[in-house]
N, C-alpha and C. Protein backbone atom coordinates (compact mmCIF):
# COMPACT_ATOMS: atom_id res chain seq x y z
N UNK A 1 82.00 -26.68 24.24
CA UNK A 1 82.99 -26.63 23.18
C UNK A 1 83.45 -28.02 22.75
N UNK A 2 83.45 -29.29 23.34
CA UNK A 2 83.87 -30.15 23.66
C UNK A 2 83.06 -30.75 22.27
N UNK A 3 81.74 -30.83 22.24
CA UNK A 3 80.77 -31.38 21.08
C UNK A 3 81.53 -30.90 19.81
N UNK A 4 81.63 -29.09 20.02
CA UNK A 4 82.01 -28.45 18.53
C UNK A 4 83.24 -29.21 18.05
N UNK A 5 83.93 -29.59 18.87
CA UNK A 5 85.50 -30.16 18.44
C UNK A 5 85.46 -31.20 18.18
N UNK A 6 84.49 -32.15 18.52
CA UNK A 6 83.96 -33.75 17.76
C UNK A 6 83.57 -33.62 16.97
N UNK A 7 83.08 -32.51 16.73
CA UNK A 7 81.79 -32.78 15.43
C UNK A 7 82.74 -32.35 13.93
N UNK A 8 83.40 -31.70 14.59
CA UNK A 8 84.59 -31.35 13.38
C UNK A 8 85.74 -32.06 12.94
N UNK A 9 86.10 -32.60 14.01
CA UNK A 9 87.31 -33.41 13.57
C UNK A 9 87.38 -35.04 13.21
N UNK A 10 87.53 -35.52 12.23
CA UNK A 10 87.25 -36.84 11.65
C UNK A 10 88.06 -37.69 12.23
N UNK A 11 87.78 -38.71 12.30
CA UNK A 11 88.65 -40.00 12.22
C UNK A 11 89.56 -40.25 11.43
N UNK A 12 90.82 -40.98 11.71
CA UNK A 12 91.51 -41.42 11.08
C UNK A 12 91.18 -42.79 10.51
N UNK A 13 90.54 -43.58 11.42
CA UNK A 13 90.43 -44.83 10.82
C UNK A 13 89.03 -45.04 10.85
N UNK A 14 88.59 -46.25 10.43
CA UNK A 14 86.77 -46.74 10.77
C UNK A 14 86.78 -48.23 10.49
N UNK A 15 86.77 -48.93 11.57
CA UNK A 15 86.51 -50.01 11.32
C UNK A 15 85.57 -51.16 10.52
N UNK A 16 85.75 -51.78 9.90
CA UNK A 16 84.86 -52.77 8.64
C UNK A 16 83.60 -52.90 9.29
N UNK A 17 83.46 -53.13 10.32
CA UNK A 17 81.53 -52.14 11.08
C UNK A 17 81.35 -51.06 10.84
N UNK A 18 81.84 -50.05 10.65
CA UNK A 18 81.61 -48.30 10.82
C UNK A 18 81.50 -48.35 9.28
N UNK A 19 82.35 -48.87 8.28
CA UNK A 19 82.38 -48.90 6.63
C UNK A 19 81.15 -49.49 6.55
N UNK A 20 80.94 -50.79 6.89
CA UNK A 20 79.79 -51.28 6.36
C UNK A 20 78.37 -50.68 6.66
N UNK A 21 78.47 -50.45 7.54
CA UNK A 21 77.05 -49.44 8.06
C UNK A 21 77.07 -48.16 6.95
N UNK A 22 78.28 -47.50 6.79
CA UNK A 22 77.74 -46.27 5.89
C UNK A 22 77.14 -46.62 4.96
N UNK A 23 77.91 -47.22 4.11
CA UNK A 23 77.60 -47.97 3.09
C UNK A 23 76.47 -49.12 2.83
N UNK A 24 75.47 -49.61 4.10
CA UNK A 24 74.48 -50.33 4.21
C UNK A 24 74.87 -51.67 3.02
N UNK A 25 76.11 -52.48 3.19
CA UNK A 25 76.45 -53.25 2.36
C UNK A 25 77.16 -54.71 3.87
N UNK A 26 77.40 -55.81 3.42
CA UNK A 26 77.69 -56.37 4.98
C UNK A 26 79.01 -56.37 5.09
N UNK A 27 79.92 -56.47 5.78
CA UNK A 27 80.95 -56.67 6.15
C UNK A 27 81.59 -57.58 5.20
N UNK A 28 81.27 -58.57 5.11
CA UNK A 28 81.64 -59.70 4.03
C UNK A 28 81.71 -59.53 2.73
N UNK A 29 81.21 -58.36 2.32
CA UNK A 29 81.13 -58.12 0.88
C UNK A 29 82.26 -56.79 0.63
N UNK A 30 82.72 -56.10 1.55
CA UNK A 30 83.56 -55.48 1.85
C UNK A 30 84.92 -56.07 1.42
N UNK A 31 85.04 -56.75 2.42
CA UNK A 31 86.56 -58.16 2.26
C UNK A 31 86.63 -58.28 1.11
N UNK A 32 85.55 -59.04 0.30
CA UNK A 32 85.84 -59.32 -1.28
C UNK A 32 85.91 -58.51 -2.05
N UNK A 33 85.21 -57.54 -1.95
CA UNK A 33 85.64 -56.21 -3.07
C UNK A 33 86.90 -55.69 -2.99
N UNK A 34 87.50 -56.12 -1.19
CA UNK A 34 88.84 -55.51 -1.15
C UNK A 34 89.65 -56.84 -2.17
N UNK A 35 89.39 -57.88 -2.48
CA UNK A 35 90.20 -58.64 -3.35
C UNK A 35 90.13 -58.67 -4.77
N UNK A 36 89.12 -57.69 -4.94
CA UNK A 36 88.42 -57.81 -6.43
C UNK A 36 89.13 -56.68 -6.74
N UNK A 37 89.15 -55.24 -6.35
CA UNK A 37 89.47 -53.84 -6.97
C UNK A 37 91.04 -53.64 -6.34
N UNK A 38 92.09 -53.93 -6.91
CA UNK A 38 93.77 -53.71 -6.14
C UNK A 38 93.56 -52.50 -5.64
N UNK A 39 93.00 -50.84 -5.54
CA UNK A 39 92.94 -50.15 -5.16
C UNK A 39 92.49 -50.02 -3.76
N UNK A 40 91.58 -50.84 -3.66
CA UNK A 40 90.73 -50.56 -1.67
C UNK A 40 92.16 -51.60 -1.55
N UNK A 41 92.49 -50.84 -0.55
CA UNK A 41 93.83 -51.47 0.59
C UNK A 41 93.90 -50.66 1.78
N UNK A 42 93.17 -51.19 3.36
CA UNK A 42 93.00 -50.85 4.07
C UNK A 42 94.26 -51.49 4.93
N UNK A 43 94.51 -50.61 5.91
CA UNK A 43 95.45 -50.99 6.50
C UNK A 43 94.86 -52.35 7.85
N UNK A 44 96.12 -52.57 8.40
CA UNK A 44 95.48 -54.13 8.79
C UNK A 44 96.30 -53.87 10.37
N UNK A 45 95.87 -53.42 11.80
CA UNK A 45 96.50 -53.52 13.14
C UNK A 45 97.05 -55.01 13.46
N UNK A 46 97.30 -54.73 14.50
CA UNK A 46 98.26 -56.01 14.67
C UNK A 46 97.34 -57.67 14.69
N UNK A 47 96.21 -57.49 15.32
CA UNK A 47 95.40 -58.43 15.40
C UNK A 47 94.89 -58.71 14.31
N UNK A 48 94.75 -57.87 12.81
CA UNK A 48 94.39 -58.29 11.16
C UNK A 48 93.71 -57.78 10.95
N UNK A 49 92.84 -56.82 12.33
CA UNK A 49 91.47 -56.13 11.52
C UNK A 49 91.87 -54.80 10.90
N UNK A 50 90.93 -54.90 9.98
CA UNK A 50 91.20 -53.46 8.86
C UNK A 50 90.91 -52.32 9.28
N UNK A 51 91.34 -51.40 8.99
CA UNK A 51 91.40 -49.82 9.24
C UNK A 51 91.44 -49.06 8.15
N UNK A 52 90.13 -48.42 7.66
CA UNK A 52 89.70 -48.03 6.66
C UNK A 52 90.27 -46.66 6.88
N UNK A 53 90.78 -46.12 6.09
CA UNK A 53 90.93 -44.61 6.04
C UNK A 53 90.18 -43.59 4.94
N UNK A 54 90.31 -42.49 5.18
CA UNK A 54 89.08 -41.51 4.43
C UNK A 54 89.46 -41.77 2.58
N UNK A 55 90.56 -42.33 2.68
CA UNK A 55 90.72 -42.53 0.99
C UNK A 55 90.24 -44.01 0.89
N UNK A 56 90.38 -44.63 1.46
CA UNK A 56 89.90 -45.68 1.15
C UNK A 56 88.13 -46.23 1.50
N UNK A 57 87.78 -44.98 2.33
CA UNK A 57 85.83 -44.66 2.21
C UNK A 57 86.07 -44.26 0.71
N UNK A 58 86.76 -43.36 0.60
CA UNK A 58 86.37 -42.62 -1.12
C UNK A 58 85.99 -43.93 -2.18
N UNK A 59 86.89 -44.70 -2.22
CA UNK A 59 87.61 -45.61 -2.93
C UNK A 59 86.05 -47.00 -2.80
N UNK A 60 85.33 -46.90 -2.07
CA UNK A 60 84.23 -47.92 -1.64
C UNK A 60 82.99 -46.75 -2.09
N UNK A 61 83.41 -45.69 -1.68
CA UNK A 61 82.03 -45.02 -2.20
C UNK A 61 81.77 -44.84 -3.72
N UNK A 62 83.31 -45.11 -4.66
CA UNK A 62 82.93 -44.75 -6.00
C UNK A 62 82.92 -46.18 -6.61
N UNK A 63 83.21 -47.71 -5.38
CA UNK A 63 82.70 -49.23 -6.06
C UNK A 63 80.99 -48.69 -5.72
N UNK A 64 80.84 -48.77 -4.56
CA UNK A 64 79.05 -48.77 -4.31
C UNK A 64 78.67 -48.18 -5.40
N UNK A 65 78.55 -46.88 -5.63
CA UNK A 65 77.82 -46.37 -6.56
C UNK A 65 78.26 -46.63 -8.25
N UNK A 66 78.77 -47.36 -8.51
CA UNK A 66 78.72 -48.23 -9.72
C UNK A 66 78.17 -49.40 -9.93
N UNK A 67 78.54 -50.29 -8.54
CA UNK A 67 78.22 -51.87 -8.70
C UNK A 67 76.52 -51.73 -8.06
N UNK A 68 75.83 -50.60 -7.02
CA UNK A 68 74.70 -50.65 -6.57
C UNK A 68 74.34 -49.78 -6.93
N UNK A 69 74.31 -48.45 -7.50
CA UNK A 69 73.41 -47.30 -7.75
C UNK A 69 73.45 -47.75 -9.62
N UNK A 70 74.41 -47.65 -9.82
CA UNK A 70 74.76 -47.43 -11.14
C UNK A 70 73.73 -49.33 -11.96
N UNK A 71 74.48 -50.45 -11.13
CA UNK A 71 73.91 -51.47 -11.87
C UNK A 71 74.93 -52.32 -12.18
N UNK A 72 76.61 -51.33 -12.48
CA UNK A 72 77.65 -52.49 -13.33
C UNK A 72 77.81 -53.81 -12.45
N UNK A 73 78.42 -55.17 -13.58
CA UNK A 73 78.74 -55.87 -12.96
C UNK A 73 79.77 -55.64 -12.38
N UNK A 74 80.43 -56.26 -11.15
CA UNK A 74 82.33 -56.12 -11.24
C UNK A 74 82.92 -56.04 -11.82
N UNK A 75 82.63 -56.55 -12.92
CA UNK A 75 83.95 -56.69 -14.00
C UNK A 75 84.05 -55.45 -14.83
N UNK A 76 82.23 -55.14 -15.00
CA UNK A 76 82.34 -54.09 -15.70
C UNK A 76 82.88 -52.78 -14.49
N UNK A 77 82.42 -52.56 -13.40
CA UNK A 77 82.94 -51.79 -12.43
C UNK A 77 84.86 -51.44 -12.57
N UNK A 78 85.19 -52.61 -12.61
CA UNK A 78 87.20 -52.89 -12.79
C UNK A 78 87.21 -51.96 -14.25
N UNK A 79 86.48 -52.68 -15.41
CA UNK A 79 86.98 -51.97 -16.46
C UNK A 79 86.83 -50.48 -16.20
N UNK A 80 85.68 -50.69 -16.11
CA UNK A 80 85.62 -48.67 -15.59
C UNK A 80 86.58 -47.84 -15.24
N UNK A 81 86.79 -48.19 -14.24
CA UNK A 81 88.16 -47.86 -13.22
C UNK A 81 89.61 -47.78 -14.17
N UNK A 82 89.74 -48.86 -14.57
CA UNK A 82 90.85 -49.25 -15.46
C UNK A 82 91.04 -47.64 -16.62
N UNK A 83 89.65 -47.82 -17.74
CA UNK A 83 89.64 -46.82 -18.60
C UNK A 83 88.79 -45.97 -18.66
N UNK A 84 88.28 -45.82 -17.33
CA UNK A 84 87.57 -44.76 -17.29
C UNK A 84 87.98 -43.19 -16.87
N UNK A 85 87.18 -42.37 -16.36
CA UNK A 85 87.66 -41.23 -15.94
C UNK A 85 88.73 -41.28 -14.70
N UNK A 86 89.97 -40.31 -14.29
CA UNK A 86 90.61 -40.56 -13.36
C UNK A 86 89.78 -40.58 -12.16
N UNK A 87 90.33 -40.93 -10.78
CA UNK A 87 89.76 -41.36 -10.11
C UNK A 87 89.20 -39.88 -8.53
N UNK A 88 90.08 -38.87 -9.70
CA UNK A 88 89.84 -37.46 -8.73
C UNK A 88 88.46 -36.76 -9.28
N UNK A 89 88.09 -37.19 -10.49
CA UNK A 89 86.88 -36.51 -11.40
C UNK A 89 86.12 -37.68 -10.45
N UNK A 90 86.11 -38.69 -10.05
CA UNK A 90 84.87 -39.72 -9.98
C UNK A 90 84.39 -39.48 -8.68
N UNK A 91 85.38 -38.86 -7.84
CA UNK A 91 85.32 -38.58 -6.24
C UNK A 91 84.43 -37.20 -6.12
N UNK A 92 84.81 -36.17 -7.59
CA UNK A 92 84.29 -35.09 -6.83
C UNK A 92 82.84 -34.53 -7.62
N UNK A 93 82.59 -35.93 -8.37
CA UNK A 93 81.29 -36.26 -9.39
C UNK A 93 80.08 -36.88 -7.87
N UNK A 94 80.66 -37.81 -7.22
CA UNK A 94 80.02 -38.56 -5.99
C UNK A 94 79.60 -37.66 -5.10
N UNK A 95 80.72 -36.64 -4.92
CA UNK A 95 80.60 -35.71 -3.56
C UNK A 95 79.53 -34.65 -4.16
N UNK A 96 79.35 -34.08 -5.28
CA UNK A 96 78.67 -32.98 -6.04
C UNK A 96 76.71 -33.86 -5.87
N UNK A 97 76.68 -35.56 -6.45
CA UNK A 97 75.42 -35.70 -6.30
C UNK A 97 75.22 -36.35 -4.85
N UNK A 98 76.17 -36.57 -3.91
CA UNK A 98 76.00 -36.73 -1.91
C UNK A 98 75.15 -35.24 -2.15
N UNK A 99 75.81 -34.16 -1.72
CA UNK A 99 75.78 -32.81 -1.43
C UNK A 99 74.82 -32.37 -2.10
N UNK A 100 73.62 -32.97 -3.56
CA UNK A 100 72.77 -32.32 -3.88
C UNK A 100 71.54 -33.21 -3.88
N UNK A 101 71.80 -34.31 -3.50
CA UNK A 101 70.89 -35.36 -2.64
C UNK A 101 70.37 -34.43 -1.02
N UNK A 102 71.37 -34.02 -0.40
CA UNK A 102 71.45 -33.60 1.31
C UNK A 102 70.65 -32.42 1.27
N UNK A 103 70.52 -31.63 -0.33
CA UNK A 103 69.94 -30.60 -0.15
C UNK A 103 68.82 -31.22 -0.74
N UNK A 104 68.32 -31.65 -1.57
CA UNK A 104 67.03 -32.09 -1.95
C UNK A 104 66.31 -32.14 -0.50
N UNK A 105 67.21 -33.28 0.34
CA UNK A 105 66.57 -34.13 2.02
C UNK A 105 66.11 -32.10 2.37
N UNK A 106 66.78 -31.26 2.21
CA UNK A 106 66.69 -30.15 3.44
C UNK A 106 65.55 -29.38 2.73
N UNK A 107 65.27 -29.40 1.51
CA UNK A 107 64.03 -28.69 0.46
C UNK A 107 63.25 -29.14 0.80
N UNK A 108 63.32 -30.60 1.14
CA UNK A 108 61.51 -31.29 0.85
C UNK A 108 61.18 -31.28 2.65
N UNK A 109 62.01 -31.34 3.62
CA UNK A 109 61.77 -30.73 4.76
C UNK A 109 60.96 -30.08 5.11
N UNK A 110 61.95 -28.73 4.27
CA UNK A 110 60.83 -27.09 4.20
C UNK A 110 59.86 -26.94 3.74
N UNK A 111 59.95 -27.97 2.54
CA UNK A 111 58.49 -28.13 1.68
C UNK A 111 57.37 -28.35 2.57
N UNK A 112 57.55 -29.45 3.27
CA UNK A 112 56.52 -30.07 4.54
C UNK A 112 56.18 -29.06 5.52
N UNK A 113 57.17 -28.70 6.22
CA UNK A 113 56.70 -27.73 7.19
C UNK A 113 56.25 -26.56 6.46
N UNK A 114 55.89 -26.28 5.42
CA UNK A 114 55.34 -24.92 5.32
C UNK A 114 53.45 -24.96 5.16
C-alpha cells in the first residue's frame, strides 16, 4: 500500500534539479527566465534555494512550450502572456496536448506489439 500512496500523492515543492530535469532545460536558464517573466516566483528556504511549486511547474511549462516547442523569442513569449489568452485556457491547452502526446506514446506501443 505504501507504493499506492507515493504514487498518488505529489509534492509540494521540487527543487531547480527536479524542474530542470522535467523540463530537459539547465538549471541556469531557469534562474533567468525566473527574471525575465514576473510571474515564475518560486519560493526561496532559508539557505536561497528555490522551491518550485505545482503552479509555478505550470507557469515554466507554458514558457517552455512557447520559447522551445512553439519557437517565440522572449520577448515575443512576455508579449504573449501580457495579451494573450488568460493563463487558465493556456494551462489546460498544454495539459489536453501532454495527455494526447501520452496516448499517441500508449497507441504506437500497441501498434508494435501486435
Amino acid at each position: 500500500m505504501a507504493t499506492s500512496e507515493k504514487e498518488t500523492t505529489e509534492k509540494l515543492y521540487y527543487s531547480i534539479s527536479e524542474v530542470s530535469d522535467m523540463f530537459d532545460v539547465n538549471a541556469s536558464t531557469i534562474r533567468f527566465w525566473e527574471k525575465e517573466f514576473d510571474f515564475l516566483k518560486p519560493t526561496k528556504n532559508k539557505k536561497g534555494n528555490r522551491l518550485f511549486t505545482q503552479k509555478d511547474i505550470e507557469s515554466l511549462r507554458m514558457i517552455v512550450h512557447y520559447v522551445k516547442e512553439k519557437g517565440y523569442t522572449l520577448q515575443g513569449a512576455k508579449d504573449h502572456f501580457k495579451n494573450g489568452e488568460p493563463a487558465e485556457l493556456e494551462n489546460v491547452k498544454l495539459e489536453v496536448i501532454a495527455r494526447l502526446k501520452s496516448m499517441k506514446g500508449t497507441l504506437t506501443d500497441i501498434k508494435s506489439k501486435l
